[in-house]
PDB file of N, CA and C in Angstrom:
ATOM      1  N   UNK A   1      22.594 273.948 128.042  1.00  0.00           N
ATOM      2  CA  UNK A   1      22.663 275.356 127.789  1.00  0.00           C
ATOM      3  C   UNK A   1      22.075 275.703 126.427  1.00  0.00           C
ATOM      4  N   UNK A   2      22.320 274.702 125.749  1.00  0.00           N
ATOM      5  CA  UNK A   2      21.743 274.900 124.267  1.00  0.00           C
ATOM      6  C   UNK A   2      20.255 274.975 124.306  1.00  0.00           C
ATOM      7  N   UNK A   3      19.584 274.455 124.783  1.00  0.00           N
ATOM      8  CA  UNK A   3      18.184 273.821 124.936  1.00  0.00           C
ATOM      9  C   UNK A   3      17.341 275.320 125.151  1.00  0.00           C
ATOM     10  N   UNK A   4      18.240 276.207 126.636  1.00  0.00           N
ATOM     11  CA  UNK A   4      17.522 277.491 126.974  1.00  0.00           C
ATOM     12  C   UNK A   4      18.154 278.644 125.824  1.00  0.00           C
ATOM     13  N   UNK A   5      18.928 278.428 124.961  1.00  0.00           N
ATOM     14  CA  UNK A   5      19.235 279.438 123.829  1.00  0.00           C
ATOM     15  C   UNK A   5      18.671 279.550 122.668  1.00  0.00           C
ATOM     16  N   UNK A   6      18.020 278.174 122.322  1.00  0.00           N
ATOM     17  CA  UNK A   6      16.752 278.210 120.992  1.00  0.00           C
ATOM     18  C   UNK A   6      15.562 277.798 121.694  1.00  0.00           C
ATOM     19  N   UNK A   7      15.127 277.113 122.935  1.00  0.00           N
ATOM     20  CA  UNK A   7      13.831 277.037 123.516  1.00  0.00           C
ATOM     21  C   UNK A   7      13.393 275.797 122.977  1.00  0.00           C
ATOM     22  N   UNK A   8      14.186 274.608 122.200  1.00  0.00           N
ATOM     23  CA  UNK A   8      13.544 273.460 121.701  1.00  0.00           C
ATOM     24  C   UNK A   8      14.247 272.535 122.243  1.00  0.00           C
ATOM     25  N   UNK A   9      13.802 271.385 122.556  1.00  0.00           N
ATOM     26  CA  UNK A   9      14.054 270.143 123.400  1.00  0.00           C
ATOM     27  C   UNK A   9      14.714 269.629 122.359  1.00  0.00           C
ATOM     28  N   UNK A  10      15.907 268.647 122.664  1.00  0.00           N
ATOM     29  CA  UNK A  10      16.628 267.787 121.984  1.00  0.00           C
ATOM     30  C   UNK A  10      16.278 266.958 120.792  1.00  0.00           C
ATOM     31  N   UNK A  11      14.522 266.435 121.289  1.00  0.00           N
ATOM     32  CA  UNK A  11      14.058 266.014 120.547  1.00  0.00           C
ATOM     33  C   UNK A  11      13.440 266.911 119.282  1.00  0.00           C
ATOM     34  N   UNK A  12      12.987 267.837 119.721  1.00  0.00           N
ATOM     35  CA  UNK A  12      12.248 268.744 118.560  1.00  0.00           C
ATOM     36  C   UNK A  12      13.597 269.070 117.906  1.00  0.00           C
ATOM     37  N   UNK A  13      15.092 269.476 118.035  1.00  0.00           N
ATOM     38  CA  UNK A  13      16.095 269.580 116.756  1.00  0.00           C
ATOM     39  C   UNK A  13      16.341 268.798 116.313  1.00  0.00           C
ATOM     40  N   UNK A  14      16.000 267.258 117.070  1.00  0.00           N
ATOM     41  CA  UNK A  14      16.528 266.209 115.902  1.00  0.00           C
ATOM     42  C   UNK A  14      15.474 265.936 114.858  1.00  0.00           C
ATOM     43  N   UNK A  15      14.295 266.487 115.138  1.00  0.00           N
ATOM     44  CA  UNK A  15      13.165 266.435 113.789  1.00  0.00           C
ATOM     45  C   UNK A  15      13.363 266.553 112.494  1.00  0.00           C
ATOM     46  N   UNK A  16      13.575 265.865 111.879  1.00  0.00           N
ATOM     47  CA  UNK A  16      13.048 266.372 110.686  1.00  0.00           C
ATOM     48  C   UNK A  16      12.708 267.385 110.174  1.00  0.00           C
ATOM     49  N   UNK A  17      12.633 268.507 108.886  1.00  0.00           N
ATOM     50  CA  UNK A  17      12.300 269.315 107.962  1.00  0.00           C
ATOM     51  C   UNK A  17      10.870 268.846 107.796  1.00  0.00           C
ATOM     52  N   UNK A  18       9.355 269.072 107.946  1.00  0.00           N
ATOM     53  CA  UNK A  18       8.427 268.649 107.586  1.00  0.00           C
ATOM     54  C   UNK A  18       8.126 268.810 106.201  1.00  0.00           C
ATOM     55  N   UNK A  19       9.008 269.240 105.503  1.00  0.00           N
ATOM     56  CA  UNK A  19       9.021 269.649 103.935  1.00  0.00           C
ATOM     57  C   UNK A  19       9.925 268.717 103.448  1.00  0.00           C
ATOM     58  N   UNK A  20      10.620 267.770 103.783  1.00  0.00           N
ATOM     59  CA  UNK A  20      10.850 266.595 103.646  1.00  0.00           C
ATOM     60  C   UNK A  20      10.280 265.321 104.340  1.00  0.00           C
ATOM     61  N   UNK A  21       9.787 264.440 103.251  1.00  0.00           N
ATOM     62  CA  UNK A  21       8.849 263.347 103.477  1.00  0.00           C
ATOM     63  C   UNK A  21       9.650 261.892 103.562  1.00  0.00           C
ATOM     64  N   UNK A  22       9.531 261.321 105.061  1.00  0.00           N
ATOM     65  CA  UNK A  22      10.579 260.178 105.431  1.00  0.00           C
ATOM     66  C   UNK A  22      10.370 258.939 104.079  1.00  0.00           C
ATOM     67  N   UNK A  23      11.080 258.369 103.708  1.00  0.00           N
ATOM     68  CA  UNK A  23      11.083 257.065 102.716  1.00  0.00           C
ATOM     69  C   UNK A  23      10.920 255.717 103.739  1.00  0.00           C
ATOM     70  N   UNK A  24      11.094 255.809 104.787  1.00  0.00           N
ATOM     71  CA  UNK A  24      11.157 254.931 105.760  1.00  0.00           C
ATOM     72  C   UNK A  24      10.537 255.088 107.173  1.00  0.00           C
ATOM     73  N   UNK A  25       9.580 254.430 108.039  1.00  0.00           N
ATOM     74  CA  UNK A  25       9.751 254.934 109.090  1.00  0.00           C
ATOM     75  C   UNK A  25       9.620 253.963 110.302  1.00  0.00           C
ATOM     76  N   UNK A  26       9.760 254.220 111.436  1.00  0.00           N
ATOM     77  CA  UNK A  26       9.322 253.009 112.344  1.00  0.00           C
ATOM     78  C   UNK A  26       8.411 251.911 112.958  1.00  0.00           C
ATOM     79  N   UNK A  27       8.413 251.381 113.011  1.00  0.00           N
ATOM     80  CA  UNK A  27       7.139 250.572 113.460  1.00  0.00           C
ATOM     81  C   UNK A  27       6.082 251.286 114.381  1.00  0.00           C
ATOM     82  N   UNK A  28       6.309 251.905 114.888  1.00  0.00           N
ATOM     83  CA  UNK A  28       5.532 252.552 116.127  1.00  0.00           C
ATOM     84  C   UNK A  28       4.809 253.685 115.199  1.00  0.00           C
ATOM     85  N   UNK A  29       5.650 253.998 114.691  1.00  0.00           N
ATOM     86  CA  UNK A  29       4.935 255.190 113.493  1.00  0.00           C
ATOM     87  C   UNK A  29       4.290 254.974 112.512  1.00  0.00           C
ATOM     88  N   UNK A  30       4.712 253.769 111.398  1.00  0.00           N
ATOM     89  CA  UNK A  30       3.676 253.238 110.548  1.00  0.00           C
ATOM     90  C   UNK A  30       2.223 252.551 111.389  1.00  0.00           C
ATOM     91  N   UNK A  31       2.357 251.858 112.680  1.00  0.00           N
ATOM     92  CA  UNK A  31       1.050 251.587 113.439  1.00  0.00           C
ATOM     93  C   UNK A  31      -0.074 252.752 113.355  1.00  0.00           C
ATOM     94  N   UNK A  32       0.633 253.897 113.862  1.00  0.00           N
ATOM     95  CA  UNK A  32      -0.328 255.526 113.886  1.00  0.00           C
ATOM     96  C   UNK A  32      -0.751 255.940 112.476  1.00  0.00           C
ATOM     97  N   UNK A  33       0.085 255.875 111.586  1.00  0.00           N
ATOM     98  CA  UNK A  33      -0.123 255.688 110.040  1.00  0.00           C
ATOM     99  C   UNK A  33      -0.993 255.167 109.690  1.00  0.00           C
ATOM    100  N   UNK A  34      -1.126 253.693 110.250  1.00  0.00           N
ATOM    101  CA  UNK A  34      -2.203 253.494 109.809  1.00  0.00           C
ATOM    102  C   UNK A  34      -3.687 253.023 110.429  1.00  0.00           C
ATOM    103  N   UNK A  35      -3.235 253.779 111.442  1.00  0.00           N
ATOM    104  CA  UNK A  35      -4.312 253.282 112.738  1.00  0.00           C
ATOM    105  C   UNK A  35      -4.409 252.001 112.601  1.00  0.00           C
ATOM    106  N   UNK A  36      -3.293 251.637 113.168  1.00  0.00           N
ATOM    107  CA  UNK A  36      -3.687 249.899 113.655  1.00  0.00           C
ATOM    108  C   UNK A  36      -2.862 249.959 115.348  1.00  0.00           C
ATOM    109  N   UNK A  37      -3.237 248.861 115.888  1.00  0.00           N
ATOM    110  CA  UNK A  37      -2.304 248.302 116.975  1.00  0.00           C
ATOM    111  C   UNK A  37      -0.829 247.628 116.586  1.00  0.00           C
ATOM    112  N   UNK A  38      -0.272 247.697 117.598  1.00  0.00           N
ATOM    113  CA  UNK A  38       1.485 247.027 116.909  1.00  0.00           C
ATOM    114  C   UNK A  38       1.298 245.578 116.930  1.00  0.00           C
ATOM    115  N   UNK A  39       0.569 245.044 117.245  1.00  0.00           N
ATOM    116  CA  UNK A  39       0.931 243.531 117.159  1.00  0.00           C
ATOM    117  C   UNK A  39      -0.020 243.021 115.406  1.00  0.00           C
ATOM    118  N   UNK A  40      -1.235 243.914 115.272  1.00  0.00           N
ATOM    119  CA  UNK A  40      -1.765 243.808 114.013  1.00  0.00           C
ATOM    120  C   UNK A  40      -0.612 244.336 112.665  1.00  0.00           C
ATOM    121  N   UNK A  41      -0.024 245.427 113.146  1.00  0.00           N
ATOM    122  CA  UNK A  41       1.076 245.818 112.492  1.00  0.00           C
ATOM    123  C   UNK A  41       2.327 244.685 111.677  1.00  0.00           C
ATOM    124  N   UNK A  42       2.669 244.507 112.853  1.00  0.00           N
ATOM    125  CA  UNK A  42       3.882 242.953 112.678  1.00  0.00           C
ATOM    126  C   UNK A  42       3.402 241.837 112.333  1.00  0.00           C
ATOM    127  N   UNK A  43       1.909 241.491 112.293  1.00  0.00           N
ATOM    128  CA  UNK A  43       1.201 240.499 111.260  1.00  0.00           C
ATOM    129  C   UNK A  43       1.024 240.790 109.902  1.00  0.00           C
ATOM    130  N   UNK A  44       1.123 242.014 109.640  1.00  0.00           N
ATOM    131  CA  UNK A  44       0.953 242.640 108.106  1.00  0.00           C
ATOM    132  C   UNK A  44       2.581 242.465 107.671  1.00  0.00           C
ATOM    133  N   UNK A  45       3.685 242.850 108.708  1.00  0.00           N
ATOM    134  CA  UNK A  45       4.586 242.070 108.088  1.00  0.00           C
ATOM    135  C   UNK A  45       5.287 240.931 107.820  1.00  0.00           C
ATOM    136  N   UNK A  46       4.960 240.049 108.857  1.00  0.00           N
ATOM    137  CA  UNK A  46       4.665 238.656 108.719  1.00  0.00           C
ATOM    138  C   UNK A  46       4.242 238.206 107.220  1.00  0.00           C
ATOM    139  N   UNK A  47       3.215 238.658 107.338  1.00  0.00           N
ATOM    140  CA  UNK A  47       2.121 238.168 105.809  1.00  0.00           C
ATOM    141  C   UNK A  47       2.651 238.765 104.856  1.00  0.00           C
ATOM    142  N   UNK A  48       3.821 239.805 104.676  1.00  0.00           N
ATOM    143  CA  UNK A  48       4.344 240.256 103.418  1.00  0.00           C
ATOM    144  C   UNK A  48       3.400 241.430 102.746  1.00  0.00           C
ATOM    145  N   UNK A  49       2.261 241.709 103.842  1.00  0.00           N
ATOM    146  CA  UNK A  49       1.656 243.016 103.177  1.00  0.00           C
ATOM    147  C   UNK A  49       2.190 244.252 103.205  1.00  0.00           C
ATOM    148  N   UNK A  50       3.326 244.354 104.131  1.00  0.00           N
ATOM    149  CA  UNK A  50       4.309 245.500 104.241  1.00  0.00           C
ATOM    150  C   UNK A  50       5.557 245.096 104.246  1.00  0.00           C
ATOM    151  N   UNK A  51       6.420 246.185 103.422  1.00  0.00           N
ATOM    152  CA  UNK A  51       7.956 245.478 103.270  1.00  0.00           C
ATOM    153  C   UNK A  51       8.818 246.470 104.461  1.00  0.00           C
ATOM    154  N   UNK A  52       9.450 245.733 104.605  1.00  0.00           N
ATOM    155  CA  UNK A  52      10.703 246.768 105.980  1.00  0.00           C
ATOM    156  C   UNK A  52      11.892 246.183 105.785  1.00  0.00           C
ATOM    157  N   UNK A  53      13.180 246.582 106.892  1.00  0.00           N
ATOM    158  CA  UNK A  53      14.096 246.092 106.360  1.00  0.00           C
ATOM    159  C   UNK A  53      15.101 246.429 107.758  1.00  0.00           C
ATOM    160  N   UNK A  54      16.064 245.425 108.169  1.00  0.00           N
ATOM    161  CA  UNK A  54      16.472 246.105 109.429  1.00  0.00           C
ATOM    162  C   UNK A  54      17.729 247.054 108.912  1.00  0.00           C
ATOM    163  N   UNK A  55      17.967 248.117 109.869  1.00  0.00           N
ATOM    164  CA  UNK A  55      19.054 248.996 109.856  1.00  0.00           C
ATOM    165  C   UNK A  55      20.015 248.907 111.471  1.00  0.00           C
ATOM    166  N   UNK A  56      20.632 247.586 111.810  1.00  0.00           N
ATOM    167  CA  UNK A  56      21.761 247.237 112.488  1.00  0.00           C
ATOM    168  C   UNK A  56      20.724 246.652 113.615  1.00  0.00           C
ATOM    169  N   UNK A  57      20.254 247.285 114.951  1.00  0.00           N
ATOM    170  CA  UNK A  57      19.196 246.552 115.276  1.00  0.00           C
ATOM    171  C   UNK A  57      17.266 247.498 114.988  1.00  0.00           C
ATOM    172  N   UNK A  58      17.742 247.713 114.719  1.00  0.00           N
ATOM    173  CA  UNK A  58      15.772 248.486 113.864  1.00  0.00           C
ATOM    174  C   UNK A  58      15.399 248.548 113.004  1.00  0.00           C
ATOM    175  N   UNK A  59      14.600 248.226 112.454  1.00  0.00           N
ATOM    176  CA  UNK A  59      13.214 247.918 112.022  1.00  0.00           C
ATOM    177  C   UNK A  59      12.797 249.396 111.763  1.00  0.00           C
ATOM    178  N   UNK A  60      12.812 248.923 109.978  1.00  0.00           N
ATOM    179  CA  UNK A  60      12.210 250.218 109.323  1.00  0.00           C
ATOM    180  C   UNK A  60      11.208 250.372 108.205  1.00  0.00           C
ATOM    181  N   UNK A  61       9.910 250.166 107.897  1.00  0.00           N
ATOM    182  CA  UNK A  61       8.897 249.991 106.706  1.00  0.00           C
ATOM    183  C   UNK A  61       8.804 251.188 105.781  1.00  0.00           C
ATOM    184  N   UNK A  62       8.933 250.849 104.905  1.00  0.00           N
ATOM    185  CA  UNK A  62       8.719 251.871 103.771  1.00  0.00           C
ATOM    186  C   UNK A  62       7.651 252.201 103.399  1.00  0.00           C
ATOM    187  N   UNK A  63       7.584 253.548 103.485  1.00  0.00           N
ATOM    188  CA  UNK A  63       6.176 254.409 104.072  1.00  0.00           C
ATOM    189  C   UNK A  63       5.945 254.067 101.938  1.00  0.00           C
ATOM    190  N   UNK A  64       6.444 253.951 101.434  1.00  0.00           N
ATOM    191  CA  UNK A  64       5.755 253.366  99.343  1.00  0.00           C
ATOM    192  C   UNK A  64       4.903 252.063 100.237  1.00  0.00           C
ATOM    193  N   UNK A  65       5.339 251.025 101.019  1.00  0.00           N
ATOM    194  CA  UNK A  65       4.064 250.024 100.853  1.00  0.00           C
ATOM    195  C   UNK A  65       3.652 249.967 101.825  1.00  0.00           C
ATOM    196  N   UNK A  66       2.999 251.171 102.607  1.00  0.00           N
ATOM    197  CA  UNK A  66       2.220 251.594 103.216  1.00  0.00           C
ATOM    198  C   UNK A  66       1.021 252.271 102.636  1.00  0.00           C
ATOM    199  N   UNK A  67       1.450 252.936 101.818  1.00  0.00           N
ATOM    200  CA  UNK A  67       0.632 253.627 101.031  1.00  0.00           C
ATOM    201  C   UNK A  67       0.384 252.648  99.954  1.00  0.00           C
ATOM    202  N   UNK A  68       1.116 251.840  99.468  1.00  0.00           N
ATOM    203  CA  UNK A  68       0.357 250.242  98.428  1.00  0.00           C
ATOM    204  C   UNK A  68      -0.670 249.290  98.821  1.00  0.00           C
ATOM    205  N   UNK A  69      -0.479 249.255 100.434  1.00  0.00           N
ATOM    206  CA  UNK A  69      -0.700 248.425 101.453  1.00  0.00           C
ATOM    207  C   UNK A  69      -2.733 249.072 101.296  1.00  0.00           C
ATOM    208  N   UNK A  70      -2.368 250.377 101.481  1.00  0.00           N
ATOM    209  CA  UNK A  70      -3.665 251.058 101.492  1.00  0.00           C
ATOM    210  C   UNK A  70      -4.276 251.136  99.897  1.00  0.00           C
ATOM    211  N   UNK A  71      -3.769 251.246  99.538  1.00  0.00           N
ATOM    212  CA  UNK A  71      -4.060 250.933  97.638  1.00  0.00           C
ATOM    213  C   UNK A  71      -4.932 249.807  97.411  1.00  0.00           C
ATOM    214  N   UNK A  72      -3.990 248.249  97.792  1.00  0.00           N
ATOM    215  CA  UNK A  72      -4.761 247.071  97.739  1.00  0.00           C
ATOM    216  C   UNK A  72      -6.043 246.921  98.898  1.00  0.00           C
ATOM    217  N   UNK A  73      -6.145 247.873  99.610  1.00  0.00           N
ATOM    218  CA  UNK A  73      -7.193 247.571 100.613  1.00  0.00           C
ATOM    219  C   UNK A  73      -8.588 248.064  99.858  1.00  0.00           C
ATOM    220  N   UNK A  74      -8.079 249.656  99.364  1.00  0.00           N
ATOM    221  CA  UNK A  74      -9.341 250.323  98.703  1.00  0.00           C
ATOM    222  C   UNK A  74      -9.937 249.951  97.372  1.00  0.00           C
ATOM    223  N   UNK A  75      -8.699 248.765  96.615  1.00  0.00           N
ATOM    224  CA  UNK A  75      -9.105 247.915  95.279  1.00  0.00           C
ATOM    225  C   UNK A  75      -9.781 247.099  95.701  1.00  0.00           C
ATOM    226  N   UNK A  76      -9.860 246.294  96.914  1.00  0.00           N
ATOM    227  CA  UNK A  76     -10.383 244.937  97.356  1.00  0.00           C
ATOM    228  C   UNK A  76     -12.148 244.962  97.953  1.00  0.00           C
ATOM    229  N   UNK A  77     -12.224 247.171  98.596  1.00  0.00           N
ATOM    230  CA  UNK A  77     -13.342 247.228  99.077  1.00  0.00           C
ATOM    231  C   UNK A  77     -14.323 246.887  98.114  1.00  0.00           C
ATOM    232  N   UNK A  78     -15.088 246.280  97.457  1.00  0.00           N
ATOM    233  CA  UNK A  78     -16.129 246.426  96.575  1.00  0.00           C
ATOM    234  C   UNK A  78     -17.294 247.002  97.079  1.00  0.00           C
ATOM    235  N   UNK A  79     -17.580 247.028  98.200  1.00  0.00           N
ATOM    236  CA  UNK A  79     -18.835 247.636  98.681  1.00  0.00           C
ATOM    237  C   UNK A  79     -18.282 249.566  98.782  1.00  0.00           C
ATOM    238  N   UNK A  80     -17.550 249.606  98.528  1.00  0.00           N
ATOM    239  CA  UNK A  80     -17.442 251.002  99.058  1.00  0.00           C
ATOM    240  C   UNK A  80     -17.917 251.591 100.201  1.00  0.00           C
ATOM    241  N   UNK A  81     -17.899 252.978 100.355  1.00  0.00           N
ATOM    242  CA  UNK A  81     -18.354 253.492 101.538  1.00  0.00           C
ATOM    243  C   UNK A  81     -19.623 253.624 101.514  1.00  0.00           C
ATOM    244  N   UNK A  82     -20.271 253.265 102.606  1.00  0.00           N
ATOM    245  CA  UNK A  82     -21.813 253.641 102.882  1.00  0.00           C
ATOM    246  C   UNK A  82     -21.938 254.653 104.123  1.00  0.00           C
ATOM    247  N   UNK A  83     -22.837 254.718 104.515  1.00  0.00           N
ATOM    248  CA  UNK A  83     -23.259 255.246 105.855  1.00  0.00           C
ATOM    249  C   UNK A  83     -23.679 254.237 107.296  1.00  0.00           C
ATOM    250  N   UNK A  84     -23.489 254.407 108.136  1.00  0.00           N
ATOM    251  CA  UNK A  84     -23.753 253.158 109.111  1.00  0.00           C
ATOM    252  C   UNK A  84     -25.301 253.482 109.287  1.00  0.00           C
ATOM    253  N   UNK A  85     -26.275 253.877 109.513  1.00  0.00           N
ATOM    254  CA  UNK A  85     -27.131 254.323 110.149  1.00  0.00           C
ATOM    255  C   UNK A  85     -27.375 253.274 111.475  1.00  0.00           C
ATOM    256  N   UNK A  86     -27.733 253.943 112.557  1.00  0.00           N
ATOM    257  CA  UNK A  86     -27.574 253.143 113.582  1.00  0.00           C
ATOM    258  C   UNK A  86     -29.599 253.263 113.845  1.00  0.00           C
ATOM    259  N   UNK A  87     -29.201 251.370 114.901  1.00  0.00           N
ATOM    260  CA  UNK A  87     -30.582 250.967 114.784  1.00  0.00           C
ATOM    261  C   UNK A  87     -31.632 251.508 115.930  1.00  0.00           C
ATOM    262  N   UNK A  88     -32.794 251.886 116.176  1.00  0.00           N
ATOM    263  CA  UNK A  88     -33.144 252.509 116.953  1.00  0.00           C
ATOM    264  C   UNK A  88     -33.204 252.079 118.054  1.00  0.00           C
ATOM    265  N   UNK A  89     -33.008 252.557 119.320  1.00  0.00           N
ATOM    266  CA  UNK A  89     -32.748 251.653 120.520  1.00  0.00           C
ATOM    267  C   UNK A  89     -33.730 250.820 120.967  1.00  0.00           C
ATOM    268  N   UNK A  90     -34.050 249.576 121.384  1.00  0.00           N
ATOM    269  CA  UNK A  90     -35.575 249.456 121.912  1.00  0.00           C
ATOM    270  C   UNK A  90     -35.529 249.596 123.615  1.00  0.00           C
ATOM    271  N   UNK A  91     -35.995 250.306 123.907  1.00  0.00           N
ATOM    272  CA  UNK A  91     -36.409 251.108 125.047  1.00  0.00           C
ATOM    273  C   UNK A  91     -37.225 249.837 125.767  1.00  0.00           C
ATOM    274  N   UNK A  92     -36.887 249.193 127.278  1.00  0.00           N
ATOM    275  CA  UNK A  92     -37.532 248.179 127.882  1.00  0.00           C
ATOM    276  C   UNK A  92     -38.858 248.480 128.296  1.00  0.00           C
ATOM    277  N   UNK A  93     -39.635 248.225 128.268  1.00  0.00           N
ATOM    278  CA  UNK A  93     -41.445 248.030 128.415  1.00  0.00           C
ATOM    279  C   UNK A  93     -41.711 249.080 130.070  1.00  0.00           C
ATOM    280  N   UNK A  94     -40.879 248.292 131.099  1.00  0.00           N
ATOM    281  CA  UNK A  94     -40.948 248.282 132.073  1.00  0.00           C
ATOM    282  C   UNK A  94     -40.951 249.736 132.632  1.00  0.00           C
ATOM    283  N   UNK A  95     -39.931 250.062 131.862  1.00  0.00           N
ATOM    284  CA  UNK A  95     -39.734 251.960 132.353  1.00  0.00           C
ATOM    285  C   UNK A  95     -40.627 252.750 132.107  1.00  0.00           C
ATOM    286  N   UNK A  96     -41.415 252.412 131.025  1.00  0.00           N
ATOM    287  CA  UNK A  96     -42.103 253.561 130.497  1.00  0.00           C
ATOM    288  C   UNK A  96     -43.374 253.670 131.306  1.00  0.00           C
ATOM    289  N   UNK A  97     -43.753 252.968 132.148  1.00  0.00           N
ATOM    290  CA  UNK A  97     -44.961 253.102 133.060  1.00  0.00           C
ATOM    291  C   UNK A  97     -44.397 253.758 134.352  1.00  0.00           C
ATOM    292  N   UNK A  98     -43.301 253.770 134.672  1.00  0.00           N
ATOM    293  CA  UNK A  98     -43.094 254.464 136.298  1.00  0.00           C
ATOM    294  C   UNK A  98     -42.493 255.688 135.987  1.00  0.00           C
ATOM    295  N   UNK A  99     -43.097 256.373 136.858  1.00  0.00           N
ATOM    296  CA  UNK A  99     -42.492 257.974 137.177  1.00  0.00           C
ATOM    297  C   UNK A  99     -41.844 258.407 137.963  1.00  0.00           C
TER     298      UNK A  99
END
């Protein structure tokens, strides 16, 4: 009954304030964070490049070394950003004679 009296799904009231910024968040969510896949994810914490911490049974990374995580990546780029330019296609011999 509640749901048809404010028009928001259970899930949208348990949201968050977007004017408050999580200190922690889930695995599934730091993956999108940082555009990776989840199994590349849980190798970064494996390897200690991201810290988390369980809360009874879940698993929670702290969105600070996520954003450190990305820190040491952009100290390590030395090439910086370039442009890709892509190579020109070579077009097979064969086609270009039939109509």
């Amino acid at each position: 009954m509640s749901q048809l009296s404010t028009g928001l799904s259970h899930h949208e009231k348990r949201a968050p304030s977007p004017s408050v910024a999580p200190l922690a968040v889930p695995p599934s969510q730091a993956a999108r964070m940082l555009s990776v896949g989840i199994s590349r994810l849980y190798r970064l914490l494996r390897t200690g490049k991201l810290v988390s911490y369980r809360d009874g049974r879940s698993r929670r990374i702290l969105v600070a070394s996520i954003h450190e995580h990305i820190a040491r990546q952009l100290a390590a780029d030395t090439d910086g950003w370039r442009q890709i330019r892509p190579r020109p296609s070579l077009r097979r011999r064969g086609r270009q004679g039939r109509a």
